[in-house]
PDB file of N, CA and C in Angstrom:
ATOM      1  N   UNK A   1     -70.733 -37.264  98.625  1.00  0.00           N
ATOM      2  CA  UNK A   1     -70.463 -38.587  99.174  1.00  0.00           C
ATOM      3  C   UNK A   1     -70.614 -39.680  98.104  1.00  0.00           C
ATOM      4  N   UNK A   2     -71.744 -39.640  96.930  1.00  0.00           N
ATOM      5  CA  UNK A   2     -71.800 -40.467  96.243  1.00  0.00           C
ATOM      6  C   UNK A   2     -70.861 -40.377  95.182  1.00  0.00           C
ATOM      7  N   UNK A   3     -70.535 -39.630  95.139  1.00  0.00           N
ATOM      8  CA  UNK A   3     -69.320 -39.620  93.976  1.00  0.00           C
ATOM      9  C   UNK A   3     -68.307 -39.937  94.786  1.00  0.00           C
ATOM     10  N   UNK A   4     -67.570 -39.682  96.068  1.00  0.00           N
ATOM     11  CA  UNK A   4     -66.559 -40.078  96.522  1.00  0.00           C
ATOM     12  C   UNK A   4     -66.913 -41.636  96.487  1.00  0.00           C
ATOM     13  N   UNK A   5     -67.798 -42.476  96.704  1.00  0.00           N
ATOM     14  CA  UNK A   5     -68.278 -43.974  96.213  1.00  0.00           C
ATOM     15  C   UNK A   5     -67.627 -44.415  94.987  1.00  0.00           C
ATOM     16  N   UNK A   6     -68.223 -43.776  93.995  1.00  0.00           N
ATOM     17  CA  UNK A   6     -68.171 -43.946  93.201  1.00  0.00           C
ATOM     18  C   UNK A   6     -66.811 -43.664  92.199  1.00  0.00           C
ATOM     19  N   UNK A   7     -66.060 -42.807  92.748  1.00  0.00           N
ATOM     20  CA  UNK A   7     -64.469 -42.731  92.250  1.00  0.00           C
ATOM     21  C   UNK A   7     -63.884 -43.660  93.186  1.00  0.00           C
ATOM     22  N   UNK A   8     -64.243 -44.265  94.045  1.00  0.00           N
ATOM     23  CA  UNK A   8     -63.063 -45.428  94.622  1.00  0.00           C
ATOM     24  C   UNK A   8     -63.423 -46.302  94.186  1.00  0.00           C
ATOM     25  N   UNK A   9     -64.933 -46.838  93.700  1.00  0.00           N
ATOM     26  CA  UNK A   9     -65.047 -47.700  93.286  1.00  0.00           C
ATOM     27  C   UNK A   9     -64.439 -48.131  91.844  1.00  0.00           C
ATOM     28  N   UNK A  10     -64.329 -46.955  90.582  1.00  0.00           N
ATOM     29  CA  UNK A  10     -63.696 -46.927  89.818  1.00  0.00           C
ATOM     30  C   UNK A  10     -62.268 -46.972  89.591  1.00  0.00           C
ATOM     31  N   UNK A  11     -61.663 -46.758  90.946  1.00  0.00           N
ATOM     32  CA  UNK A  11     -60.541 -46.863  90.996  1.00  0.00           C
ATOM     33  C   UNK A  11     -59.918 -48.421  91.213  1.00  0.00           C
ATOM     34  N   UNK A  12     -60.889 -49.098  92.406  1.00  0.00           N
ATOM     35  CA  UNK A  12     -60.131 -50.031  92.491  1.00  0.00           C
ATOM     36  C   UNK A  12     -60.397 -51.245  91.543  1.00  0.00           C
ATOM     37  N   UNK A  13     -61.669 -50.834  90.641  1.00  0.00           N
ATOM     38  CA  UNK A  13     -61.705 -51.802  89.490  1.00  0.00           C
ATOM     39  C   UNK A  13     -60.737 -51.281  88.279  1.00  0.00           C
ATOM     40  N   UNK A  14     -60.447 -50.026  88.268  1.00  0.00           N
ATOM     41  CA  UNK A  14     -59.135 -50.296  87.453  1.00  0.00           C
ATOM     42  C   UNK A  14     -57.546 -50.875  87.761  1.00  0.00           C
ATOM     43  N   UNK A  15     -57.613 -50.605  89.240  1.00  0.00           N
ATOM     44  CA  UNK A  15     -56.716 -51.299  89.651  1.00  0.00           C
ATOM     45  C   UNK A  15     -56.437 -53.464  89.398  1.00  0.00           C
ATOM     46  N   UNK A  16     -58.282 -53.479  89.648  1.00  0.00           N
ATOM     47  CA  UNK A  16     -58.017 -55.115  89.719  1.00  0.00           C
ATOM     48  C   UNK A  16     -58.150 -55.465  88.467  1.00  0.00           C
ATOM     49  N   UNK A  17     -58.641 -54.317  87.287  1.00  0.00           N
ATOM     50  CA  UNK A  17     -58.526 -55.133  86.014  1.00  0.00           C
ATOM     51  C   UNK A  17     -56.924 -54.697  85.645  1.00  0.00           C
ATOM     52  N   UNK A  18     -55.877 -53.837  85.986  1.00  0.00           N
ATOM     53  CA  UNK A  18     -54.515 -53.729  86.566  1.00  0.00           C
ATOM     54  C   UNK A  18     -53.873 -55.344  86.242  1.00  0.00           C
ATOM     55  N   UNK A  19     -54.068 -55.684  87.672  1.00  0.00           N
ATOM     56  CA  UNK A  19     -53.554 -56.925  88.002  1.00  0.00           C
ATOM     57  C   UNK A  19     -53.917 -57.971  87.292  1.00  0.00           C
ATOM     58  N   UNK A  20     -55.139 -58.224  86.355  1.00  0.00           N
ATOM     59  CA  UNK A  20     -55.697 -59.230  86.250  1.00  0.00           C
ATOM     60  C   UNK A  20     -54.980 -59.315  84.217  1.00  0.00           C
ATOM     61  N   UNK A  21     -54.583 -58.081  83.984  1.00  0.00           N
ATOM     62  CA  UNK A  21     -54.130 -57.700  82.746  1.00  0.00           C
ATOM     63  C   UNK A  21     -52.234 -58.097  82.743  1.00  0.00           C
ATOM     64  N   UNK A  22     -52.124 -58.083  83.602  1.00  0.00           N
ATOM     65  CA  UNK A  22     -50.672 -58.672  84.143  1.00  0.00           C
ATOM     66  C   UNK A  22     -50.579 -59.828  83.756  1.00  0.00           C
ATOM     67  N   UNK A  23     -51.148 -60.462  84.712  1.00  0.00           N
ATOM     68  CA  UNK A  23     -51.452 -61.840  84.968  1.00  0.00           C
ATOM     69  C   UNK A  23     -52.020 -62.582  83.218  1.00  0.00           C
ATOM     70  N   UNK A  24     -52.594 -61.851  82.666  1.00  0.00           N
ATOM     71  CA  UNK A  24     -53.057 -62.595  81.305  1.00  0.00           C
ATOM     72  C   UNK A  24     -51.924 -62.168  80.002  1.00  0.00           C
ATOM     73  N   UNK A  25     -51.311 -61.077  80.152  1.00  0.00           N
ATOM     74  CA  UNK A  25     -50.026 -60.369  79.419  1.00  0.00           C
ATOM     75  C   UNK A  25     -49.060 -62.013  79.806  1.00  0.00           C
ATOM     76  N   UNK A  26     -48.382 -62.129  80.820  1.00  0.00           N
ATOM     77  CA  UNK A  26     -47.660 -63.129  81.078  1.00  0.00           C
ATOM     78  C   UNK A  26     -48.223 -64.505  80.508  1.00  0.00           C
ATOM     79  N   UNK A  27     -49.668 -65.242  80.311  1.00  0.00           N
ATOM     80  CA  UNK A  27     -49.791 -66.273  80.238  1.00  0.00           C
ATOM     81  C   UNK A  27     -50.352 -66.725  78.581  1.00  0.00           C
ATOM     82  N   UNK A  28     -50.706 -65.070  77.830  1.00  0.00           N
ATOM     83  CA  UNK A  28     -51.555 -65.263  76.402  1.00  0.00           C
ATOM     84  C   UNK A  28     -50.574 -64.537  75.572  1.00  0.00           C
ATOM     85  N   UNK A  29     -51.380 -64.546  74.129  1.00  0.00           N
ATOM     86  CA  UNK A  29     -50.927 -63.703  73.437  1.00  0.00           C
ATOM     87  C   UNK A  29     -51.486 -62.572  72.983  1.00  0.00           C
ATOM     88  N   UNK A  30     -52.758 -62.770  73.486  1.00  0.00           N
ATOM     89  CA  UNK A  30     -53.885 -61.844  72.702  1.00  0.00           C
ATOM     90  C   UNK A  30     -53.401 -60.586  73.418  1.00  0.00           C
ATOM     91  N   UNK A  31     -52.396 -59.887  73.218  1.00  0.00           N
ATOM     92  CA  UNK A  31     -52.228 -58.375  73.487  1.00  0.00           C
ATOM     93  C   UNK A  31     -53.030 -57.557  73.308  1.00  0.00           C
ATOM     94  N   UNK A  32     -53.779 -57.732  72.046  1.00  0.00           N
ATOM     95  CA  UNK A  32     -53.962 -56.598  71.618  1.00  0.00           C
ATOM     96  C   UNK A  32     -55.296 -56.620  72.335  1.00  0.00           C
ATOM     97  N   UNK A  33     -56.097 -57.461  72.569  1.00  0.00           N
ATOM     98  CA  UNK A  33     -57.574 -57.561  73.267  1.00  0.00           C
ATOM     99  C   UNK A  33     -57.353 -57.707  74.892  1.00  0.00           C
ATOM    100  N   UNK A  34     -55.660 -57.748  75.343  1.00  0.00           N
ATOM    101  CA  UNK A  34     -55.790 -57.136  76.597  1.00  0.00           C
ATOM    102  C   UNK A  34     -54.984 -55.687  77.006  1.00  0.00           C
ATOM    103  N   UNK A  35     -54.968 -55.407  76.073  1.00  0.00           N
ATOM    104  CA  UNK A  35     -54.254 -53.665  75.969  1.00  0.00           C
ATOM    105  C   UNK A  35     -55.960 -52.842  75.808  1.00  0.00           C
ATOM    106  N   UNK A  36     -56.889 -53.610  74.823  1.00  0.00           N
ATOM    107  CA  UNK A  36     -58.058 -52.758  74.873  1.00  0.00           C
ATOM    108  C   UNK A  36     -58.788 -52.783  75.633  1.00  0.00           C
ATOM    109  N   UNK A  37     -58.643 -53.829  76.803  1.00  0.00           N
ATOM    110  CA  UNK A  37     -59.287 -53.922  78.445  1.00  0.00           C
ATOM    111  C   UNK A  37     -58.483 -53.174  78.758  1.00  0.00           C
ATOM    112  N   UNK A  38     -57.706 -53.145  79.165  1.00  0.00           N
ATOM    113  CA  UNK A  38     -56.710 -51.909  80.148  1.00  0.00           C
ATOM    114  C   UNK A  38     -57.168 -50.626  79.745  1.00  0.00           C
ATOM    115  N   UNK A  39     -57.055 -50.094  78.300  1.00  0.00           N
ATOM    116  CA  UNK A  39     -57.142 -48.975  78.071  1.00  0.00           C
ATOM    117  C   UNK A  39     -58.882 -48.377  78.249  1.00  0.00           C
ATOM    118  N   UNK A  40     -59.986 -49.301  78.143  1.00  0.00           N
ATOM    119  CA  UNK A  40     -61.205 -48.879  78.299  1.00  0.00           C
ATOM    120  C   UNK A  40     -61.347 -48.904  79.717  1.00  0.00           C
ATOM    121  N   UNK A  41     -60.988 -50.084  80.908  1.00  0.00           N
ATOM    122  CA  UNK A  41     -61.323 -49.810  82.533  1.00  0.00           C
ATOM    123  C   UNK A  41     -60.380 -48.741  83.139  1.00  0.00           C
ATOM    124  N   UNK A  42     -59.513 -48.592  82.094  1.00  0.00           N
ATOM    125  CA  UNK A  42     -58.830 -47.191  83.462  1.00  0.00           C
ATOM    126  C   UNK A  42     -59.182 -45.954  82.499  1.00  0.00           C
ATOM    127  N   UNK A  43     -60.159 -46.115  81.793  1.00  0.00           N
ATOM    128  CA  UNK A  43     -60.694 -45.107  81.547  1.00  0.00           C
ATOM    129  C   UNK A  43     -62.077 -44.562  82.324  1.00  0.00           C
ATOM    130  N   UNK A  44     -62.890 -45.466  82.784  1.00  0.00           N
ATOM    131  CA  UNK A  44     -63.680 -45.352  83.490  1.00  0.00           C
ATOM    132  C   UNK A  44     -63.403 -44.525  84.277  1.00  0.00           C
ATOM    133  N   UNK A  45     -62.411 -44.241  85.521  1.00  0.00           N
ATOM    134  CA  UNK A  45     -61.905 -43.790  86.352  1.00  0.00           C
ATOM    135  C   UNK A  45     -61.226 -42.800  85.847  1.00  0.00           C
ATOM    136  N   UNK A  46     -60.826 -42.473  85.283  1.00  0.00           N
ATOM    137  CA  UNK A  46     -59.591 -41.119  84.609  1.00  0.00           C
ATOM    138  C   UNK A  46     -61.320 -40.166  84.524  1.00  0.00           C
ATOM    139  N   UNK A  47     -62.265 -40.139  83.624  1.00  0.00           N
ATOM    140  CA  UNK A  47     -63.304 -39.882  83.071  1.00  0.00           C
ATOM    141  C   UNK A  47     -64.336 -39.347  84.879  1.00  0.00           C
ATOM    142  N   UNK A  48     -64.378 -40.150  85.564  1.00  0.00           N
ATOM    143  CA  UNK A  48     -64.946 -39.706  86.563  1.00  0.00           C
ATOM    144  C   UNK A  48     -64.131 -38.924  87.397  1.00  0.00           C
ATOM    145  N   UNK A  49     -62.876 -38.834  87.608  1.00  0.00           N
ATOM    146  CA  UNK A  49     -62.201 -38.263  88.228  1.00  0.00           C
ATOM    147  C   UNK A  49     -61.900 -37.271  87.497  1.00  0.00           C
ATOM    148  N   UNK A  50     -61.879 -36.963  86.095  1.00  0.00           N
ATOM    149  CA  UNK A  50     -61.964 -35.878  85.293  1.00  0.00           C
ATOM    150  C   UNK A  50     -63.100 -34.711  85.645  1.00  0.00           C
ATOM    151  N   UNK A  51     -64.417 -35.241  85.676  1.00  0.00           N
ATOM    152  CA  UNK A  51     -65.593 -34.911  85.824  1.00  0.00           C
ATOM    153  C   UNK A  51     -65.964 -34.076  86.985  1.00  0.00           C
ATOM    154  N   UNK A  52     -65.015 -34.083  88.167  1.00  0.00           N
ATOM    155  CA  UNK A  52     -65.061 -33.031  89.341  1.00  0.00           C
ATOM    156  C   UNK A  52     -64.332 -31.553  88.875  1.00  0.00           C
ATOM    157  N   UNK A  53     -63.539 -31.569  87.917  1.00  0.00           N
ATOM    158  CA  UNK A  53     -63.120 -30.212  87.060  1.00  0.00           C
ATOM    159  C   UNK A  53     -63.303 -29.670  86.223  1.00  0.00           C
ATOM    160  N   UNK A  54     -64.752 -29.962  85.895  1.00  0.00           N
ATOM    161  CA  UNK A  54     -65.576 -30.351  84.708  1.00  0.00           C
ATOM    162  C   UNK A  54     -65.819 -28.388  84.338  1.00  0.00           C
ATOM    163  N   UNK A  55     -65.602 -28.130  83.387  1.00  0.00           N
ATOM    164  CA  UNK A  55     -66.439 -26.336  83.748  1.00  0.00           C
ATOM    165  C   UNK A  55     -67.283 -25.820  83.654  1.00  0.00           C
ATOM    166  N   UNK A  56     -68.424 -26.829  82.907  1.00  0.00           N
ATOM    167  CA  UNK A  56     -69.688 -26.298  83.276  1.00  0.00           C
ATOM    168  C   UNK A  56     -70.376 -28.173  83.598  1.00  0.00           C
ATOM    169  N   UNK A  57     -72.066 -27.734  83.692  1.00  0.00           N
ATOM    170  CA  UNK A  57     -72.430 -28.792  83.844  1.00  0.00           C
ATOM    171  C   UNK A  57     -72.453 -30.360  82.788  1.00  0.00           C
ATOM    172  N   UNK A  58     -72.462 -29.127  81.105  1.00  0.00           N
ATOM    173  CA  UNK A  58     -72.917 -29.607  80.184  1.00  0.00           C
ATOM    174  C   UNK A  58     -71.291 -30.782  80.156  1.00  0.00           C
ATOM    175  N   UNK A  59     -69.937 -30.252  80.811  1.00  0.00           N
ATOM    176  CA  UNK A  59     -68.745 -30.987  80.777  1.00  0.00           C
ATOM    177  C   UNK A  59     -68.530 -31.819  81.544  1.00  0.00           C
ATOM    178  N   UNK A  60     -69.889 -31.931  82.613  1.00  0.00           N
ATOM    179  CA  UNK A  60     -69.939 -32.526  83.719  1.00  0.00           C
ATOM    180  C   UNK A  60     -70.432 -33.992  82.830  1.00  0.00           C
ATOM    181  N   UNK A  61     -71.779 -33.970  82.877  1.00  0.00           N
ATOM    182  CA  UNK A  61     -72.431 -34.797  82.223  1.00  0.00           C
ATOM    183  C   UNK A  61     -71.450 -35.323  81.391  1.00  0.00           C
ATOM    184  N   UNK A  62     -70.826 -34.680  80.431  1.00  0.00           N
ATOM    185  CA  UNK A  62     -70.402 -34.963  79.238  1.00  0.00           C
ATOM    186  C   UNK A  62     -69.379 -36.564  79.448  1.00  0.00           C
ATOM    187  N   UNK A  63     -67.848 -35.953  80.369  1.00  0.00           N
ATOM    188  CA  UNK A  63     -67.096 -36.571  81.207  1.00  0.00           C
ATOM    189  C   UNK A  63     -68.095 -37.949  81.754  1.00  0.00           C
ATOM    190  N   UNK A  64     -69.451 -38.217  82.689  1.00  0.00           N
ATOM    191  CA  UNK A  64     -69.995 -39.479  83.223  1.00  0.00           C
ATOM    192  C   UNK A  64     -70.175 -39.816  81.972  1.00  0.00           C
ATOM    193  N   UNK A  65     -70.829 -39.614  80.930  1.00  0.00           N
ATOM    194  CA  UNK A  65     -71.444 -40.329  79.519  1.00  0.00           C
ATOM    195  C   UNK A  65     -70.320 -40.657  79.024  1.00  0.00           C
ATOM    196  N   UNK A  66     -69.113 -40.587  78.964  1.00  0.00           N
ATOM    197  CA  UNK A  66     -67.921 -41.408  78.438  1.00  0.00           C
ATOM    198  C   UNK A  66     -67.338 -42.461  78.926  1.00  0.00           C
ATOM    199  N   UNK A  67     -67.694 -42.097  80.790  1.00  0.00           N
ATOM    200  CA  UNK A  67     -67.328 -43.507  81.849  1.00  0.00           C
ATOM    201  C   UNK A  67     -68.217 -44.337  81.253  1.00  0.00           C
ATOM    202  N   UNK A  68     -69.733 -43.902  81.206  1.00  0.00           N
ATOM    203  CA  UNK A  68     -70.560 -45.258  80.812  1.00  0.00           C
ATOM    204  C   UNK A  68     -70.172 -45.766  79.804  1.00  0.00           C
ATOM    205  N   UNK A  69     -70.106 -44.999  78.280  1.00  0.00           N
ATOM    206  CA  UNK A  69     -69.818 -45.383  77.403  1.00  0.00           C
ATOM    207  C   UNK A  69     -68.200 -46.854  77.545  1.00  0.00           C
ATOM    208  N   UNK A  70     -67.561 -46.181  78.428  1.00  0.00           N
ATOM    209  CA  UNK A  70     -66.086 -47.149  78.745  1.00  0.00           C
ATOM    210  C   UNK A  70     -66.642 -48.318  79.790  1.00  0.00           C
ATOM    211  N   UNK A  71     -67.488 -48.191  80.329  1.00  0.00           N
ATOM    212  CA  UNK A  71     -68.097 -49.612  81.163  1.00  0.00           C
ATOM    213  C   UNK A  71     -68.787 -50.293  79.938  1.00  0.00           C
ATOM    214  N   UNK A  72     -69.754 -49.864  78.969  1.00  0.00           N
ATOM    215  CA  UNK A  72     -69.807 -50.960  77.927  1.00  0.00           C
ATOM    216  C   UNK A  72     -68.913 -51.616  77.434  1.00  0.00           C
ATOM    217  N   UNK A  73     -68.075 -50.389  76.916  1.00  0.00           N
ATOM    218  CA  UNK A  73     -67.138 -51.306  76.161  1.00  0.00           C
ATOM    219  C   UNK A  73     -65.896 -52.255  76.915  1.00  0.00           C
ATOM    220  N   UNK A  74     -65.660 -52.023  78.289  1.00  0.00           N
ATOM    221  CA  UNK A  74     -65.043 -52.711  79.434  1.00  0.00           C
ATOM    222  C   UNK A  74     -65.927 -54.047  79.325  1.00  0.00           C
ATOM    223  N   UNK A  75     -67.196 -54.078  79.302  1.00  0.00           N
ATOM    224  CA  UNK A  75     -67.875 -55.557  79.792  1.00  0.00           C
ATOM    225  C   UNK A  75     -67.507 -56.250  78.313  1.00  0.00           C
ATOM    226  N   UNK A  76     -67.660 -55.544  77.333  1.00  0.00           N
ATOM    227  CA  UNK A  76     -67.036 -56.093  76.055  1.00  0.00           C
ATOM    228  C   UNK A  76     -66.258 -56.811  75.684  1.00  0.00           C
ATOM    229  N   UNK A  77     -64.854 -56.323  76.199  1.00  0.00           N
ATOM    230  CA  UNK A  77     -63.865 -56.825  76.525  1.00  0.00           C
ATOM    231  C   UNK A  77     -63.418 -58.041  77.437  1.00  0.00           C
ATOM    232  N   UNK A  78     -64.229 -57.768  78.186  1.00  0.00           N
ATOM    233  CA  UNK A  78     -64.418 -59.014  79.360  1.00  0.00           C
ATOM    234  C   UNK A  78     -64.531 -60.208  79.073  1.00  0.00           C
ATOM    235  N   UNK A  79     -65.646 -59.887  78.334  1.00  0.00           N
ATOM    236  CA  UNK A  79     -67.042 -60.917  78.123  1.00  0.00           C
ATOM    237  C   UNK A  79     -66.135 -61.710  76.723  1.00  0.00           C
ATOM    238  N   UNK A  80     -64.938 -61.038  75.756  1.00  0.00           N
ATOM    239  CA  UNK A  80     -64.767 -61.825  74.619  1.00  0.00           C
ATOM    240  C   UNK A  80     -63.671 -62.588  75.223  1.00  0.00           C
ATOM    241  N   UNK A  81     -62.787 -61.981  75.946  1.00  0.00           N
ATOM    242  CA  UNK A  81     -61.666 -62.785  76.245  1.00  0.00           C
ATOM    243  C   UNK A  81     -62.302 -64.044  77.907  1.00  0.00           C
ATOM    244  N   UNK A  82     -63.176 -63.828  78.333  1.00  0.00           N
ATOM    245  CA  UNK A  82     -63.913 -64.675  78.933  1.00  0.00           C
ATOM    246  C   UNK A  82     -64.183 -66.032  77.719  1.00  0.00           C
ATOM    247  N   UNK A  83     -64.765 -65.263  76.683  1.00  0.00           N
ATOM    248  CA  UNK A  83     -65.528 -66.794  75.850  1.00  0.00           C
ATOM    249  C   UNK A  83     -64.470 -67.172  74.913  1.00  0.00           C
ATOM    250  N   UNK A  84     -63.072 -66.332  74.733  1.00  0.00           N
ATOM    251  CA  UNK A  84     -62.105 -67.158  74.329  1.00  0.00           C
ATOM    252  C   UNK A  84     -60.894 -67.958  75.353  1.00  0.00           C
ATOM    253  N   UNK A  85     -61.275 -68.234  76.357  1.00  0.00           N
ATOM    254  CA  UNK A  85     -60.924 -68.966  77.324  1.00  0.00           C
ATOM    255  C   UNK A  85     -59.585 -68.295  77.595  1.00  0.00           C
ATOM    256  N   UNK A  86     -59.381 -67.113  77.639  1.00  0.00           N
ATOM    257  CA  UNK A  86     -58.196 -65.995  78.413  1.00  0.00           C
ATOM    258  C   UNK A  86     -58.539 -65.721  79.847  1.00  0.00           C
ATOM    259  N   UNK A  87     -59.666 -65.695  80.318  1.00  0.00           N
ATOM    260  CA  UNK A  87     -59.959 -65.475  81.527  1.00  0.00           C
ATOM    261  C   UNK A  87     -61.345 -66.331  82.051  1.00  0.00           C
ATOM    262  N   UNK A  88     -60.815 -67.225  83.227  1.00  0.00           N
ATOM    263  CA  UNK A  88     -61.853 -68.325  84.009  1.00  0.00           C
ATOM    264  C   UNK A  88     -63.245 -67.428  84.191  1.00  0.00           C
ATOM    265  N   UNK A  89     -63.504 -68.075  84.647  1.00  0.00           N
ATOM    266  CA  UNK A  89     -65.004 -67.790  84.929  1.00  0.00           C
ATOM    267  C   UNK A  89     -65.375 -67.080  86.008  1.00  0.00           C
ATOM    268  N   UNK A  90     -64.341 -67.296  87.550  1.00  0.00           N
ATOM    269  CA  UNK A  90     -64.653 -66.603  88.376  1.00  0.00           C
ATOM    270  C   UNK A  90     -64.131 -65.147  88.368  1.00  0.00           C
ATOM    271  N   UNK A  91     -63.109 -65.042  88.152  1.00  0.00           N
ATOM    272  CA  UNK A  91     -62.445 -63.710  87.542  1.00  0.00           C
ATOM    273  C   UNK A  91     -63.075 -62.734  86.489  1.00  0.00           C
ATOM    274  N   UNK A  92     -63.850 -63.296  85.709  1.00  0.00           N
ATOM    275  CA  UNK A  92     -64.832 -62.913  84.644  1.00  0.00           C
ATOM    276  C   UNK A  92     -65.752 -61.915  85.334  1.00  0.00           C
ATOM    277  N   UNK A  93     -66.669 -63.229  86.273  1.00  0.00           N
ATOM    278  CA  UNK A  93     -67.838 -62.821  86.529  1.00  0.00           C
ATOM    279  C   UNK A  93     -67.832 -61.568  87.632  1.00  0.00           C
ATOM    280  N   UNK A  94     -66.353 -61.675  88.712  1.00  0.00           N
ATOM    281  CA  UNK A  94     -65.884 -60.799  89.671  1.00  0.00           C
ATOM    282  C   UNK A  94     -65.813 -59.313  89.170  1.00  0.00           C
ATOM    283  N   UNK A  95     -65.129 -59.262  88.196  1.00  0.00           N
ATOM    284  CA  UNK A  95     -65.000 -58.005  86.941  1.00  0.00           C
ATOM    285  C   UNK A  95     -66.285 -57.434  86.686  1.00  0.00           C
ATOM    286  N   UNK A  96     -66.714 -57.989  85.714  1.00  0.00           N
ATOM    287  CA  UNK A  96     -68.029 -58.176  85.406  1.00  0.00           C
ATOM    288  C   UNK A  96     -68.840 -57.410  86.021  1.00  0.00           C
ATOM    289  N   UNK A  97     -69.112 -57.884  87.126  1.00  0.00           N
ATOM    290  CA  UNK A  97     -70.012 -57.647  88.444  1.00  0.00           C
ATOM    291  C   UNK A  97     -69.885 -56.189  88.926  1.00  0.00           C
ATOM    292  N   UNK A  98     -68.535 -56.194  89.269  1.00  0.00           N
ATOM    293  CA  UNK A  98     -67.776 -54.527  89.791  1.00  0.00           C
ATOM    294  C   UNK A  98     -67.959 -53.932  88.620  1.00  0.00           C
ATOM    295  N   UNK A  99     -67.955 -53.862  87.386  1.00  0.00           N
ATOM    296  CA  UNK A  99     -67.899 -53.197  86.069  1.00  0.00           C
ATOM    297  C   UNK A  99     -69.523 -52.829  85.770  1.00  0.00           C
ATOM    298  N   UNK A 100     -70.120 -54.124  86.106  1.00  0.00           N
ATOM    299  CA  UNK A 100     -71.845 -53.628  86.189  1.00  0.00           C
ATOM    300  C   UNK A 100     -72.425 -52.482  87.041  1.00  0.00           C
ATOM    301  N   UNK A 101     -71.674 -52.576  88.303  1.00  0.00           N
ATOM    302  CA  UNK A 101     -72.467 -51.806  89.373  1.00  0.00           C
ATOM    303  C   UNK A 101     -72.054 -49.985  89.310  1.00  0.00           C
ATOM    304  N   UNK A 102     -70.768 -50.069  88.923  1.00  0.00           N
ATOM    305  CA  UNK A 102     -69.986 -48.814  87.982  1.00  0.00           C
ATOM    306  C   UNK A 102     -70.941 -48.155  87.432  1.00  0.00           C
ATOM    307  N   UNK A 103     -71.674 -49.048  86.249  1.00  0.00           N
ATOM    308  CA  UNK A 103     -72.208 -48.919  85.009  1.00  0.00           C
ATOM    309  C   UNK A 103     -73.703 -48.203  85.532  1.00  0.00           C
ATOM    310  N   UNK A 104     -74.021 -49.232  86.691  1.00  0.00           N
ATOM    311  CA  UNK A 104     -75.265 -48.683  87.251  1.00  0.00           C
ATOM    312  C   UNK A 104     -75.520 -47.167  87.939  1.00  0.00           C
ATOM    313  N   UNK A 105     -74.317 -47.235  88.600  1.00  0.00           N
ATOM    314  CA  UNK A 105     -74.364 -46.001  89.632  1.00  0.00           C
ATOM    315  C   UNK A 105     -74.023 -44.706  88.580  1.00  0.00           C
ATOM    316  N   UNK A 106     -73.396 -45.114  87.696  1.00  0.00           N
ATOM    317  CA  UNK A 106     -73.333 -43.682  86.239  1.00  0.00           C
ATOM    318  C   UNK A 106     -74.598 -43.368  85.494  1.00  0.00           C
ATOM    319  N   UNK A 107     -75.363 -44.469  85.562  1.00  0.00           N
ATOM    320  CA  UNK A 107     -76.494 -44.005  84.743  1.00  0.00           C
ATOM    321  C   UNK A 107     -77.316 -43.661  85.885  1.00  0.00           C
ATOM    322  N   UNK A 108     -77.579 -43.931  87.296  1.00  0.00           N
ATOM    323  CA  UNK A 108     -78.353 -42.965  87.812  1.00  0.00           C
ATOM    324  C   UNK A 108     -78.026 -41.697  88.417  1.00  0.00           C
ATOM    325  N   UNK A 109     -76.546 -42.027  88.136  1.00  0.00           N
ATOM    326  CA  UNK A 109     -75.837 -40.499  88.451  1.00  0.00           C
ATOM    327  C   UNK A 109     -76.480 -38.985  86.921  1.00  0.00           C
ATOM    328  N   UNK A 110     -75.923 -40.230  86.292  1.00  0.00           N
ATOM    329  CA  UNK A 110     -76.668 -39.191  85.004  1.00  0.00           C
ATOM    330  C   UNK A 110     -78.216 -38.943  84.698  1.00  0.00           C
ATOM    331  N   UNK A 111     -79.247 -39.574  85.332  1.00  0.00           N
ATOM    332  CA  UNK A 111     -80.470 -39.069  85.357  1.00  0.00           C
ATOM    333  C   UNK A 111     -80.600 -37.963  86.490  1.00  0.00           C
ATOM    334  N   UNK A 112     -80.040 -38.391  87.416  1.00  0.00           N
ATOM    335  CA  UNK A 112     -80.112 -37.168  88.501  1.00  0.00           C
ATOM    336  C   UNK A 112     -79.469 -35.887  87.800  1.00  0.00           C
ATOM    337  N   UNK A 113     -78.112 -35.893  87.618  1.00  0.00           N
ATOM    338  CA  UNK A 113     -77.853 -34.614  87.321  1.00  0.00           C
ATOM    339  C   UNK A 113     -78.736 -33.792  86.143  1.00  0.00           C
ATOM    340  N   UNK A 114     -79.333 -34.869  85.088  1.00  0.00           N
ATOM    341  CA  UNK A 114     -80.252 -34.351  83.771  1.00  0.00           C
ATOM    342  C   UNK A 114     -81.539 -33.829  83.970  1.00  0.00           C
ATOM    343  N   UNK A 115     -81.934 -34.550  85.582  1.00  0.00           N
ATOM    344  CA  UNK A 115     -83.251 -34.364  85.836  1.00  0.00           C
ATOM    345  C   UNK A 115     -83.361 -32.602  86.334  1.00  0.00           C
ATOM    346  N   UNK A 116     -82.302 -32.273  86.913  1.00  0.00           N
ATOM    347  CA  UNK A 116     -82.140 -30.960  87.516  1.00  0.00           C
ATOM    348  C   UNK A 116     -81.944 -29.551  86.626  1.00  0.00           C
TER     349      UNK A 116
END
């Protein structure tokens, strides 16, 4: 159940950083720093949804430690084109927020499975 959580939740934040990469493609130029948001948040999700075909545990783990690793570097991304005035503040912090709680639920996903 918590992973079914947790892959929709990844899903629909790649979806809204999707739309929100649209929307900044049409109005900036900085491509290249919104091609490396796109490509790190729908990685999050590819990576967890990878992780249910995982073949052993050690590929299990392996697969969540790359989502996290892609939620850092997702808030990264966020957070620069946030402070170069590409994306407002509420949209930021909305991201942000969904990208944090991602971030959260992987790292206690990954103590549980390590603890066992």
């Amino acid at each position: 159940m918590a992973d079914s959580i947790l892959r929709d939740k990844a899903k629909q934040f790649a979806k809204n950083t999707v739309f929100l990469c649209r929307e900044l493609k049409s109005n900036h130029k900085e491509t290249v720093l919104i091609n490396q948001l796109l490509r790190s948040a729908t990685s999050i999700g590819a990576n967890i949804h990878e992780a249910q075909y995982a073949q052993s545990k050690n590929d299990f783990i392996s697969k969540l430690e790359i989502a996290q690793k892609e939620c850092y570097e997702t808030e990264y991304w966020l957070e620069l084109l946030f402070e170069t005035e590409c994306i407002v503040e509420e949209k930021y912090k909305k991201l942000q927020n969904e990208c944090g709680a991602i971030r959260r639920m992987l790292i206690a996903s990954l103590k549980t499975i390590k603890s066992k």
